[in-house]
C-alpha atoms as a PDB file:
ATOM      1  CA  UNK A   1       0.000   0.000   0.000  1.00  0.00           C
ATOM      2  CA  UNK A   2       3.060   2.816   0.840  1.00  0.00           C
ATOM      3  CA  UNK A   3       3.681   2.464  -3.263  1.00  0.00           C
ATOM      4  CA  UNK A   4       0.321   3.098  -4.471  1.00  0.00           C
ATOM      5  CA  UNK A   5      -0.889   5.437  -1.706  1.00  0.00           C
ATOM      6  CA  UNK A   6       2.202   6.672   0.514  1.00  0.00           C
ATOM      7  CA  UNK A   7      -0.151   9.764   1.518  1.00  0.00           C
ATOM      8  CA  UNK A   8      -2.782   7.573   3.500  1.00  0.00           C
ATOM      9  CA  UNK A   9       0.388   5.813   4.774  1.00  0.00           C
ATOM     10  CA  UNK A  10       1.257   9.170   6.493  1.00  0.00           C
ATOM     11  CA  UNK A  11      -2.106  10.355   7.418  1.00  0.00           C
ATOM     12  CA  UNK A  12      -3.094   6.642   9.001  1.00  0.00           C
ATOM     13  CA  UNK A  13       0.454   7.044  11.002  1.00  0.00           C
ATOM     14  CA  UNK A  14      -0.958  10.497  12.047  1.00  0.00           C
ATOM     15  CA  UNK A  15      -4.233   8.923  13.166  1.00  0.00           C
ATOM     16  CA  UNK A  16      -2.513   6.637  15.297  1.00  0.00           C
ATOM     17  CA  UNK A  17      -0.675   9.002  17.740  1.00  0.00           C
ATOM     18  CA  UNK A  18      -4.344  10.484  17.627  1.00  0.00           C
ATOM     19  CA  UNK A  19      -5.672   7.707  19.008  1.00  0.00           C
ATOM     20  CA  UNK A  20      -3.472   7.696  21.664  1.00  0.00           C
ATOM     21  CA  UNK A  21      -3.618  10.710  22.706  1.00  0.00           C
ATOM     22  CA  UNK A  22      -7.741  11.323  21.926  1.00  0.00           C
ATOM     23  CA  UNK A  23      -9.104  11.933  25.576  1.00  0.00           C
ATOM     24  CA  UNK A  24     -12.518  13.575  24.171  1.00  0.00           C
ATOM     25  CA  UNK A  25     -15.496  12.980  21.697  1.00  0.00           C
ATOM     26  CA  UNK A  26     -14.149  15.531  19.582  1.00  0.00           C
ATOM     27  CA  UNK A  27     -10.800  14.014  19.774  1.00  0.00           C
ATOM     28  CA  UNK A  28     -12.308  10.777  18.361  1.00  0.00           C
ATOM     29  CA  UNK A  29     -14.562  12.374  15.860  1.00  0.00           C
ATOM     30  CA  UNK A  30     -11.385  13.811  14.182  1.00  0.00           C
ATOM     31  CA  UNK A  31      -9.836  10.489  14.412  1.00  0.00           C
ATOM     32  CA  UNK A  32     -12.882   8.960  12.502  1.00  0.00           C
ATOM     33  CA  UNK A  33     -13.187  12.234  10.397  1.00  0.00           C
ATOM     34  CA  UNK A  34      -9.583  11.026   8.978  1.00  0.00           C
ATOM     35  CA  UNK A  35     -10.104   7.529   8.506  1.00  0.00           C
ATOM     36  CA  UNK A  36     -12.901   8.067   6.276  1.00  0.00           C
ATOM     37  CA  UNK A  37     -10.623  10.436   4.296  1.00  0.00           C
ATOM     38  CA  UNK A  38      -7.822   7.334   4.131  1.00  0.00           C
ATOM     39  CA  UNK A  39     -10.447   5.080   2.969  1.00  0.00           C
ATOM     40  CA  UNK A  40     -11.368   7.540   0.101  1.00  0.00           C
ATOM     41  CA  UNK A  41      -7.797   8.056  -0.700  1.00  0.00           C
ATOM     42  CA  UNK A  42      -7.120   4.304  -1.263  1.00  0.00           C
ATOM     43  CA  UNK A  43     -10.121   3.534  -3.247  1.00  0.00           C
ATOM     44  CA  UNK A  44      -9.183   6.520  -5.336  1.00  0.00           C
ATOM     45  CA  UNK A  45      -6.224   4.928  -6.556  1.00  0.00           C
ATOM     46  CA  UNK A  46      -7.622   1.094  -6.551  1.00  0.00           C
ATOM     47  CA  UNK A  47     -10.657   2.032  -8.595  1.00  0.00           C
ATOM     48  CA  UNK A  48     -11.299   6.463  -9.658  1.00  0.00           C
ATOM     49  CA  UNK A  49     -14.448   7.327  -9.050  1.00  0.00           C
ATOM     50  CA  UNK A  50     -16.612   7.088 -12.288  1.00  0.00           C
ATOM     51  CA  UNK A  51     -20.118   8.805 -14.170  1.00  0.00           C
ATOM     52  CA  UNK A  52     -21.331   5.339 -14.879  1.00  0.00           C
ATOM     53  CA  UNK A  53     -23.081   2.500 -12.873  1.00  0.00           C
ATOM     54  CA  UNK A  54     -20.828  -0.671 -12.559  1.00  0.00           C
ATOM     55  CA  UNK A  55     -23.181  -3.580 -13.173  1.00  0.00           C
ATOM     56  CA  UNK A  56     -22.031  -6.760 -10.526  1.00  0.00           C
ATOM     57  CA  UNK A  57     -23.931 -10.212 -10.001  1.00  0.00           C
ATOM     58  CA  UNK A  58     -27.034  -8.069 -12.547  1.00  0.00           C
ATOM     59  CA  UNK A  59     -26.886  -5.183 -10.467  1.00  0.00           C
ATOM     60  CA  UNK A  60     -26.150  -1.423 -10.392  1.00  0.00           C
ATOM     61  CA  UNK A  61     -24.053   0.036  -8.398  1.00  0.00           C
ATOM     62  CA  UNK A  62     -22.402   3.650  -8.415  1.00  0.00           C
ATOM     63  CA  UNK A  63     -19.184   4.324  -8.303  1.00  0.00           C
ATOM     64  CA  UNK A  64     -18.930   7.976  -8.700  1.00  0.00           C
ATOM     65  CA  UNK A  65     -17.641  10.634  -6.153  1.00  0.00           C
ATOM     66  CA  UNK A  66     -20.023  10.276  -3.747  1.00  0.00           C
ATOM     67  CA  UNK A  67     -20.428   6.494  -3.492  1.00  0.00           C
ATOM     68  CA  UNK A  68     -16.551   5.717  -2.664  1.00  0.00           C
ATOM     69  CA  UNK A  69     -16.940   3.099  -0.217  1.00  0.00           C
ATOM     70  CA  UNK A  70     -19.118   0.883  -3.191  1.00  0.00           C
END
């Protein structure tokens, strides 16, 4: 993963000392906050986002900016 995606290699490092260190709700919502980021970083460069539906097992499912985690 440090190859095709050394940035969410940095920010997940980041998010670890976080986690340490989070001692309030707002601590861990920032923690979350960036892990959702990392996820959309790495399925950026597995599979770009794209304007049309990919059809799996006959059905539809979008893949476009919005719908990252599908």
């Amino acid at each position: 993963m440090v190859s095709i995606c050394p940035d969410a290699i940095n920010k997940l490092q980041v998010t670890y000392e976080n986690v340490i260190s989070a001692t309030s709700s707002e601590s861990w919502s920032h923690v979350t906050s960036t892990c959702r980021r990392i996820i959309k970083d790495v399925a950026d460069v597995i599979f770009p986002a794209q304007s049309k539906p990919v059809i799996l097992e006959s059905k539809e499912h979008r893949v476009d900016e919005s719908a990252y985690i599908n």
